[in-house]
C-alpha atoms as a PDB file:
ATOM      1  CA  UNK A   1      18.571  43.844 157.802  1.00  0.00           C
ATOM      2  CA  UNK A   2      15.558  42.520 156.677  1.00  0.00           C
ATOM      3  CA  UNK A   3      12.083  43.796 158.725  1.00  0.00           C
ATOM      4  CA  UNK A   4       8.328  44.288 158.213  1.00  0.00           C
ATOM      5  CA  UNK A   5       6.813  47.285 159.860  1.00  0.00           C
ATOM      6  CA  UNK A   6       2.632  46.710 160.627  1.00  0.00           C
ATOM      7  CA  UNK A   7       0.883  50.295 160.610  1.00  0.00           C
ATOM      8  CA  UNK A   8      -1.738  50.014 162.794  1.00  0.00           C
ATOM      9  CA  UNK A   9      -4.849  51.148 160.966  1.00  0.00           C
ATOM     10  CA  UNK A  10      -5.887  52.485 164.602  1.00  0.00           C
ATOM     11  CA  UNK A  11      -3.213  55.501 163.919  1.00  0.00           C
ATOM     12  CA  UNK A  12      -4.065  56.149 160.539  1.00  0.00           C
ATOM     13  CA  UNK A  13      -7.498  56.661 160.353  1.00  0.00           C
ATOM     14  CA  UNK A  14      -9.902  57.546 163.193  1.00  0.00           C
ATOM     15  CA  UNK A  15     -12.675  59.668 163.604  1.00  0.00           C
ATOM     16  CA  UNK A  16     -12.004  62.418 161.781  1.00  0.00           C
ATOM     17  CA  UNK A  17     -10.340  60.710 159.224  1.00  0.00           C
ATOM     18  CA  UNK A  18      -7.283  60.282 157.594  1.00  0.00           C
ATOM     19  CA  UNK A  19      -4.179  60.833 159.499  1.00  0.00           C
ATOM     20  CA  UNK A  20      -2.674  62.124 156.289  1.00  0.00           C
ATOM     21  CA  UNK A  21       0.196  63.410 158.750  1.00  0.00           C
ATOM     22  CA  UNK A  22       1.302  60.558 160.463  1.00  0.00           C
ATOM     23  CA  UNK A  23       1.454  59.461 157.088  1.00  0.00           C
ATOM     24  CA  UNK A  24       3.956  61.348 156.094  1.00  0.00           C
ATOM     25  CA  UNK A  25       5.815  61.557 159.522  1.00  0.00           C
ATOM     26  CA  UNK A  26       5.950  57.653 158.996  1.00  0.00           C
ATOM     27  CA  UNK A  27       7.329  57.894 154.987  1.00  0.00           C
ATOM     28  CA  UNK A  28       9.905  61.035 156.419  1.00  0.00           C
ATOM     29  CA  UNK A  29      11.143  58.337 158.778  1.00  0.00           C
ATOM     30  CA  UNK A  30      11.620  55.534 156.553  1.00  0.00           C
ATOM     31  CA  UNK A  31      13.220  57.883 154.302  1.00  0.00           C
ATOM     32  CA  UNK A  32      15.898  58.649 156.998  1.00  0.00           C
ATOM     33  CA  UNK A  33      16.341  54.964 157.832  1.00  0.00           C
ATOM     34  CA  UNK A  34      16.180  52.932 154.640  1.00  0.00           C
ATOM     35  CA  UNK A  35      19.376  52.735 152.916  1.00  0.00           C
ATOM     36  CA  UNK A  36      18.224  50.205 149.548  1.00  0.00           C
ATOM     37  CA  UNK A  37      19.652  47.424 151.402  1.00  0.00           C
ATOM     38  CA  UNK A  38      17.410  44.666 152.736  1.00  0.00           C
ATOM     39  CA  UNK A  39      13.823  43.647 152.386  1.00  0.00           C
ATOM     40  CA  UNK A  40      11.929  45.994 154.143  1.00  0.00           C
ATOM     41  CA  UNK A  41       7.809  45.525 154.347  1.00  0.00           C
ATOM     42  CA  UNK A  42       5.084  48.083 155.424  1.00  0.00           C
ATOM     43  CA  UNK A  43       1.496  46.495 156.336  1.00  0.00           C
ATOM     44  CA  UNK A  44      -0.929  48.902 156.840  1.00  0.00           C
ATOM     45  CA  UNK A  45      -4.357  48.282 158.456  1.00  0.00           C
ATOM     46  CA  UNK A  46      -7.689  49.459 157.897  1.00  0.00           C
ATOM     47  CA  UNK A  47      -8.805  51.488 160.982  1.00  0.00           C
ATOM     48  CA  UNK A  48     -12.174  53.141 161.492  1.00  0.00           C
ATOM     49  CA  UNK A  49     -13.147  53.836 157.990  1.00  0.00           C
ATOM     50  CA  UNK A  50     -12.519  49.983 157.281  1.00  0.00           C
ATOM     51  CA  UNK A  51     -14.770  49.640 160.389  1.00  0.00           C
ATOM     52  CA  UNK A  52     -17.699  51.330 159.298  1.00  0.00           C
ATOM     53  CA  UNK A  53     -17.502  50.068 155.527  1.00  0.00           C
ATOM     54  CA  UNK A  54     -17.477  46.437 157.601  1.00  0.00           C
ATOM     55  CA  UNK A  55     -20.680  47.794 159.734  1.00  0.00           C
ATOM     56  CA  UNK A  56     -22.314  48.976 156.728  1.00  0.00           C
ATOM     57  CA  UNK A  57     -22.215  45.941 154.724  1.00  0.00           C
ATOM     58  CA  UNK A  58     -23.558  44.250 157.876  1.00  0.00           C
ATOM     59  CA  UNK A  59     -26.715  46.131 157.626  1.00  0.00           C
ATOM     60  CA  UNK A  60     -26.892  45.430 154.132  1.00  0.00           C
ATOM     61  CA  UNK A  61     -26.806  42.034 154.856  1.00  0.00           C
ATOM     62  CA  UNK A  62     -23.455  40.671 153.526  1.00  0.00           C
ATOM     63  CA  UNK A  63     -21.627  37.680 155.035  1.00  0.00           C
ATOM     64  CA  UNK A  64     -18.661  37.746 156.840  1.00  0.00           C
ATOM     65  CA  UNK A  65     -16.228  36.577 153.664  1.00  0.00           C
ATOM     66  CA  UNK A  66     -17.720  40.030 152.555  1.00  0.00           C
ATOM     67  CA  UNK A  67     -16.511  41.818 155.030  1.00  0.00           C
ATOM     68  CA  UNK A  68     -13.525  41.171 155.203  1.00  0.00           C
ATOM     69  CA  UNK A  69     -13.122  41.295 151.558  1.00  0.00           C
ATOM     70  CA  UNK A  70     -14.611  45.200 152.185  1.00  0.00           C
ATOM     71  CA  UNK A  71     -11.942  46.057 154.553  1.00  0.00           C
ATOM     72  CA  UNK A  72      -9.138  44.482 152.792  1.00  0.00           C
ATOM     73  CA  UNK A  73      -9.749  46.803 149.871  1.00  0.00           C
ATOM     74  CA  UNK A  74      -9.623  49.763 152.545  1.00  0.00           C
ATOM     75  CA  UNK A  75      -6.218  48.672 153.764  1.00  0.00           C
ATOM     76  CA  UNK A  76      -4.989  48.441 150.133  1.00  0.00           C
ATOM     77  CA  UNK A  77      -6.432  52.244 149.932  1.00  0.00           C
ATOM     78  CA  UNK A  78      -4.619  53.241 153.103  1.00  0.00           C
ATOM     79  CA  UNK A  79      -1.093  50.846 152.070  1.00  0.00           C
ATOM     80  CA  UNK A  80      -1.375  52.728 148.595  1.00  0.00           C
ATOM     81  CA  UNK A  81      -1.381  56.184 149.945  1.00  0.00           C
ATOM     82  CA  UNK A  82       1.639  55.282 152.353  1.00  0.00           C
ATOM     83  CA  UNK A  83       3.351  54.215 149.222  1.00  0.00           C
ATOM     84  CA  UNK A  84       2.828  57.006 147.270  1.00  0.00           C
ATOM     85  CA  UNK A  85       4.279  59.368 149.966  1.00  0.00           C
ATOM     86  CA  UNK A  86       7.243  57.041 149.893  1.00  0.00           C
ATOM     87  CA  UNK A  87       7.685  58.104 146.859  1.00  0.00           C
ATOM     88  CA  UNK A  88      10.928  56.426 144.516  1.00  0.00           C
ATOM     89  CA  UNK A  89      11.875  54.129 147.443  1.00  0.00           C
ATOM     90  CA  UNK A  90       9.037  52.134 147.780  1.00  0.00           C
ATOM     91  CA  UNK A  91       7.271  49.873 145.500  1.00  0.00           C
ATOM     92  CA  UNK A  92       4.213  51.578 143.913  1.00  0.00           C
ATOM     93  CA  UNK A  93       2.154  48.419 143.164  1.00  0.00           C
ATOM     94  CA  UNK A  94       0.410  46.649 146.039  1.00  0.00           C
ATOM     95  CA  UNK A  95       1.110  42.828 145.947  1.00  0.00           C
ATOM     96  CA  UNK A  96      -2.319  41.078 146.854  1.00  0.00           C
ATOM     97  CA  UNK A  97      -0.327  37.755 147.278  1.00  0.00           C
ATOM     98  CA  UNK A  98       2.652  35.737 148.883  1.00  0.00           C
ATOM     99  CA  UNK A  99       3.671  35.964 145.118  1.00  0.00           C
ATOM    100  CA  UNK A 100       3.621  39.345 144.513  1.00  0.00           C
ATOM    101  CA  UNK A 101       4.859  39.800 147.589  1.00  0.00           C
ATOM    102  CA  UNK A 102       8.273  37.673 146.938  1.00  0.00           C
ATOM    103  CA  UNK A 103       8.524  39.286 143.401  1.00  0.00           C
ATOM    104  CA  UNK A 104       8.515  43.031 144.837  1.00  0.00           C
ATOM    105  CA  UNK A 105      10.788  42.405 147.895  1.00  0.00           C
ATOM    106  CA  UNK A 106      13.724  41.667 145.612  1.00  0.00           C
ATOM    107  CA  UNK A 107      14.241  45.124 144.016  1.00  0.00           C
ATOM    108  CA  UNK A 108      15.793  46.912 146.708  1.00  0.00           C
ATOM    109  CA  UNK A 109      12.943  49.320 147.570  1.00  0.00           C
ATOM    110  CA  UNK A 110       9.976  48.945 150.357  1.00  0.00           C
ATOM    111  CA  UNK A 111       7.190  46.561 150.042  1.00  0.00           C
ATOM    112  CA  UNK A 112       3.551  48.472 151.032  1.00  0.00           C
ATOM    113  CA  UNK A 113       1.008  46.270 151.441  1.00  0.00           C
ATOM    114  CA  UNK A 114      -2.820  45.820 152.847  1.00  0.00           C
ATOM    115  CA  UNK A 115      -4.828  42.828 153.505  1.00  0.00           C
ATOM    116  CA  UNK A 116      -4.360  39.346 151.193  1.00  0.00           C
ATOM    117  CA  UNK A 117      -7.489  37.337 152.297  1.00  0.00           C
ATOM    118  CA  UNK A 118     -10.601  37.454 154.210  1.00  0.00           C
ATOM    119  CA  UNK A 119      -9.965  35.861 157.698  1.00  0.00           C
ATOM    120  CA  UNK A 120      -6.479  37.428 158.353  1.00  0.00           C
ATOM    121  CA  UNK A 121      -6.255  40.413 160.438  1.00  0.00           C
ATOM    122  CA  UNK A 122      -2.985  42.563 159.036  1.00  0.00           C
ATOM    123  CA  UNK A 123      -1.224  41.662 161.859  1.00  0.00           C
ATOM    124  CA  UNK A 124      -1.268  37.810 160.854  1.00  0.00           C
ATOM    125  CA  UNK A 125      -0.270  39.412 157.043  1.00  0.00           C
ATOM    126  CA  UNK A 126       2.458  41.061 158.750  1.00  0.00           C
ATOM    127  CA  UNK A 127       3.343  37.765 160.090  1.00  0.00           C
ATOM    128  CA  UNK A 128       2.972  35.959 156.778  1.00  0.00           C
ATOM    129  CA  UNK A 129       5.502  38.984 155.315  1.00  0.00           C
ATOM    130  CA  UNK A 130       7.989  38.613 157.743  1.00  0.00           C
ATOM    131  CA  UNK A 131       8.186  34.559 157.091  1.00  0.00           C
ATOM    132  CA  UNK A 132       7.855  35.308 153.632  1.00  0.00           C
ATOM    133  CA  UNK A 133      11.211  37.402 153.487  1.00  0.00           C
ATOM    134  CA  UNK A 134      12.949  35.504 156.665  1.00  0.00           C
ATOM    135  CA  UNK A 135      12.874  38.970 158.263  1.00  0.00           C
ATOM    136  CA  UNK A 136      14.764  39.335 161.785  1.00  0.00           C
ATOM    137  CA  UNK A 137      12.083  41.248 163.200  1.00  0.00           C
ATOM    138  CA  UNK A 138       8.322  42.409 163.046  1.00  0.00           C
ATOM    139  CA  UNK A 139       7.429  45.518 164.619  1.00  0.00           C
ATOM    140  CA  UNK A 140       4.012  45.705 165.380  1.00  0.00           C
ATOM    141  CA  UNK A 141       2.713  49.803 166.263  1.00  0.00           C
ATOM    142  CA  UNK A 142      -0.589  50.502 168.279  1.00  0.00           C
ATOM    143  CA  UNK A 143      -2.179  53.516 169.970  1.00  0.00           C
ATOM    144  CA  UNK A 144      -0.651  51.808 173.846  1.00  0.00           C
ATOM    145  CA  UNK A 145       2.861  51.928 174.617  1.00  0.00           C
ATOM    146  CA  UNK A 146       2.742  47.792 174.479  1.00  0.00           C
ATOM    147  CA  UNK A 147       0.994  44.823 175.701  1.00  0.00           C
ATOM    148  CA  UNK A 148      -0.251  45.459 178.980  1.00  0.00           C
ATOM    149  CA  UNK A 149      -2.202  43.074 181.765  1.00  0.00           C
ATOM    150  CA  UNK A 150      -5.136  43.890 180.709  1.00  0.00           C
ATOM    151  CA  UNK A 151      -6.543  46.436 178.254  1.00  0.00           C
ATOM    152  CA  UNK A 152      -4.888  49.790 179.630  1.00  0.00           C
ATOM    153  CA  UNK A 153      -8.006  51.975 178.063  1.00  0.00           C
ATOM    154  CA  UNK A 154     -10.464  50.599 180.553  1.00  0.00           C
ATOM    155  CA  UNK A 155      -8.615  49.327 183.264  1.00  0.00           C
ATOM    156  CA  UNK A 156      -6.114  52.211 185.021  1.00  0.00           C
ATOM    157  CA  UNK A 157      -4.528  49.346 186.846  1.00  0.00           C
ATOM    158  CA  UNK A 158      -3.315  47.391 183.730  1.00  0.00           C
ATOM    159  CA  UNK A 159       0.841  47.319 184.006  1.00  0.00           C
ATOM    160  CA  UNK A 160       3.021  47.167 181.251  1.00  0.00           C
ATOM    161  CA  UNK A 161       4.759  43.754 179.697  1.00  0.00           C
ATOM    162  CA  UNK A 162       8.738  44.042 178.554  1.00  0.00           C
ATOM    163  CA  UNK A 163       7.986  40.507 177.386  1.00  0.00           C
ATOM    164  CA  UNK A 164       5.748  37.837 177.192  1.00  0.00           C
ATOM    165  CA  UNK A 165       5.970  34.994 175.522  1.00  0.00           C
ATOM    166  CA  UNK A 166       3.419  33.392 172.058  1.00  0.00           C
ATOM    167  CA  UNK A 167       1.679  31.036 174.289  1.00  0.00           C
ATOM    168  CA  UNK A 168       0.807  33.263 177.076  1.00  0.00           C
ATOM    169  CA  UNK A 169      -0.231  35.841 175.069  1.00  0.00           C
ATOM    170  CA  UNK A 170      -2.342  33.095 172.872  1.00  0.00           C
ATOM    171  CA  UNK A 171      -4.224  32.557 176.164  1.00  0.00           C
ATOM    172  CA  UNK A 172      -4.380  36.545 176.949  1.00  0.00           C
ATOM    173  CA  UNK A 173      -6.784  36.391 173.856  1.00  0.00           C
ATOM    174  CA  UNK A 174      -8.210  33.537 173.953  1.00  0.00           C
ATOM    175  CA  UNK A 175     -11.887  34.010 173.342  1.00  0.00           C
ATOM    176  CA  UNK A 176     -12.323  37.632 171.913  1.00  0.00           C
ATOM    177  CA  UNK A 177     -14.031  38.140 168.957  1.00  0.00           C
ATOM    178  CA  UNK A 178     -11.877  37.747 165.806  1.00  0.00           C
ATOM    179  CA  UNK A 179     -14.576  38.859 163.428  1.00  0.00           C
ATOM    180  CA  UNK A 180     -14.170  41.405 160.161  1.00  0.00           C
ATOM    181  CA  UNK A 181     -13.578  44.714 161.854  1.00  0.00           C
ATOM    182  CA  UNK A 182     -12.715  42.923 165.327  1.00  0.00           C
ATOM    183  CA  UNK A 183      -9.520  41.540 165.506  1.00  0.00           C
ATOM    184  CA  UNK A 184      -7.578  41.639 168.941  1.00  0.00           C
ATOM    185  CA  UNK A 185      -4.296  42.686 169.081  1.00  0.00           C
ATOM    186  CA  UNK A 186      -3.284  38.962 167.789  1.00  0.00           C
ATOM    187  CA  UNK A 187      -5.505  36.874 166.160  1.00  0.00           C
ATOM    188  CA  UNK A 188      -5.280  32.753 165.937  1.00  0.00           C
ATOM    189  CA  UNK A 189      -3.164  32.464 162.844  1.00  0.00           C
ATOM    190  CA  UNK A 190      -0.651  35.378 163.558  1.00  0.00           C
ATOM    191  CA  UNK A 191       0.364  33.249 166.670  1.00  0.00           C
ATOM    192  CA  UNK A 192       0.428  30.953 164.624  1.00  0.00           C
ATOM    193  CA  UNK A 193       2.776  32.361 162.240  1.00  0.00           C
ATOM    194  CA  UNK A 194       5.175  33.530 164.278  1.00  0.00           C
ATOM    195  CA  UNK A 195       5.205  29.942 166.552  1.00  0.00           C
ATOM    196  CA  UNK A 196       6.696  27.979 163.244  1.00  0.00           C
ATOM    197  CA  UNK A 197       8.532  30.951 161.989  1.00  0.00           C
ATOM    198  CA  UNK A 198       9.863  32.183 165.322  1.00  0.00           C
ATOM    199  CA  UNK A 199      10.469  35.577 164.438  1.00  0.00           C
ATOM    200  CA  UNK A 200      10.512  38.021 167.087  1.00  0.00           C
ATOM    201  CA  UNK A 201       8.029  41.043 167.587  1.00  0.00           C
ATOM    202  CA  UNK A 202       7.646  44.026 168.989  1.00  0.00           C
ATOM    203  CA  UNK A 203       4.237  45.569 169.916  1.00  0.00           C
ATOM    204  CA  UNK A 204       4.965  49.845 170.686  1.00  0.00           C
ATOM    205  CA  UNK A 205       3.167  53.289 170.564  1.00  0.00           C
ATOM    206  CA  UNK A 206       3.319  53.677 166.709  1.00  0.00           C
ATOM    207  CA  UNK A 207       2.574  57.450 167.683  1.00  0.00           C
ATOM    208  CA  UNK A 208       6.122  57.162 169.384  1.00  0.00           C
ATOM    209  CA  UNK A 209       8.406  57.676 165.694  1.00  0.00           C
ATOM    210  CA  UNK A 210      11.311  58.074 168.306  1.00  0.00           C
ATOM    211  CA  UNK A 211      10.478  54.787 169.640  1.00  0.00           C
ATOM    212  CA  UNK A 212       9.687  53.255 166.137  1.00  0.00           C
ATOM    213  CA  UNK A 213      12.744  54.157 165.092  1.00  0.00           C
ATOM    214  CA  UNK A 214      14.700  52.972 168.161  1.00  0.00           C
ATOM    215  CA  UNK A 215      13.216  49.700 167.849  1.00  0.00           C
ATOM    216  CA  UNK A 216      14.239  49.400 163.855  1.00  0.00           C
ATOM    217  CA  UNK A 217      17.635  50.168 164.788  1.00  0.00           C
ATOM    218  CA  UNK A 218      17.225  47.116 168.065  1.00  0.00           C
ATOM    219  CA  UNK A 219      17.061  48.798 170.571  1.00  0.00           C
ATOM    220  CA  UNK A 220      14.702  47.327 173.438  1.00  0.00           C
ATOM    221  CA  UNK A 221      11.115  49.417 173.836  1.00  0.00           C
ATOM    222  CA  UNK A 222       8.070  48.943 174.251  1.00  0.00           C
ATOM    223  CA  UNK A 223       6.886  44.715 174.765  1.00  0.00           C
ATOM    224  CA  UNK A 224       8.859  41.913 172.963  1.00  0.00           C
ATOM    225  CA  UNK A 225       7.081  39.197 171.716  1.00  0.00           C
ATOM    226  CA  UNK A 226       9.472  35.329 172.071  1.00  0.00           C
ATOM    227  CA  UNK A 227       8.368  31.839 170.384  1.00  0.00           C
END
């Protein structure tokens, strides 16, 4: 079975920091699941501290390219401490290209990655990963058991989706920001992605393992994303 798993940078760093738990909650996990057979790809975001490194080089004046080339090297940070608590089953350098990428995912052990280029969110790398390696799914964690109706933090009458397919949730965000620190849960070229690839995805509560791990193994939780 070949996956990619996308980290949501939301989980591993927040306002106190890093989640240096979940970390290794996440690498005990893929310990127990990953047998050395199949390409299997971790994308980790950036989360808050990318945030404010994007906010501060705002104030110091630095374009958006900038940006995003600031948080990119904080998801490499994050991916790289992921795969050193992985330890000998994951691939200690982190590719910073389809290239690397396709050279790493051939030896048997896990792929951690970050960011690749400025104007991709690490959920559109995570889509880029799983075309790269044909994967059979992409499972996409957040801090939300799903994709709701609306956005479930601010409205307390947002319901739950067990599906919903690329185009509908293309217009869901239609016309949020998707600026360096500000990516919805999808961005333009993730949808994008997945349309020609048609992979499917799942979007869970990454702080669910028991549900992260049901939904490596197939089993149907939290909202699946269709072409």
């Amino acid at each position: 079975m070949d996956l990619v798993l996308k980290l949501s940078g939301h989980l591993v760093s927040g306002g106190e920091g890093i989640n240096h738990q979940l970390i290794a909650d996440y690498a005990r996990l893929l310990r127990e699941l990953y047998v050395g057979k199949g390409k299997w790809v971790v994308v980790v975001g950036g989360g808050e501290i990318a945030r404010r490194y994007v906010d501060a080089a705002r104030s110091l004046g630095a374009d958006e390219v900038m940006c995003d080339e600031v948080a990119i090297l904080v998801t490499r940070a994050n991916a790289r401490l992921m795969a050193a608590c992985l330890g000998d089953i994951a691939q200690q350098r982190i590719p910073t290209s389809t290239e690397e990428l396709r050279e790493l995912a051939t030896d048997g052990k896990i792929v951690v990655m970050g960011g690749l280029q400025p104007g991709q969110s690490t959920v559109a790398v995570a889509a880029l990963a799983a075309s790269v390696i044909r994967a059979e799914r992409l499972i996409v964690t957040t801090d939300v058991d799903g994709i709701y109706t609306s956005d479930p933090k601010v409205d307390p009458c947002a319901k739950p989706l067990p599906r919903i397919s690329l185009s509908e949730l293309s217009k869901m965000v239609a016309g949020l920001p998707q600026t360096a620190g500000k990516y919805p849960l999808i961005d333009n070229l993730a949808i994008a992605i997945l349309q020609r690839s048609r992979i499917p995805c799942v979007y869970l509560n990454g702080r669910k393992l028991e549900d992260v791990k049901k939904a490596i193994m197939g089993e149907n939780v939290g909202t699946l994303v269709v072409p």
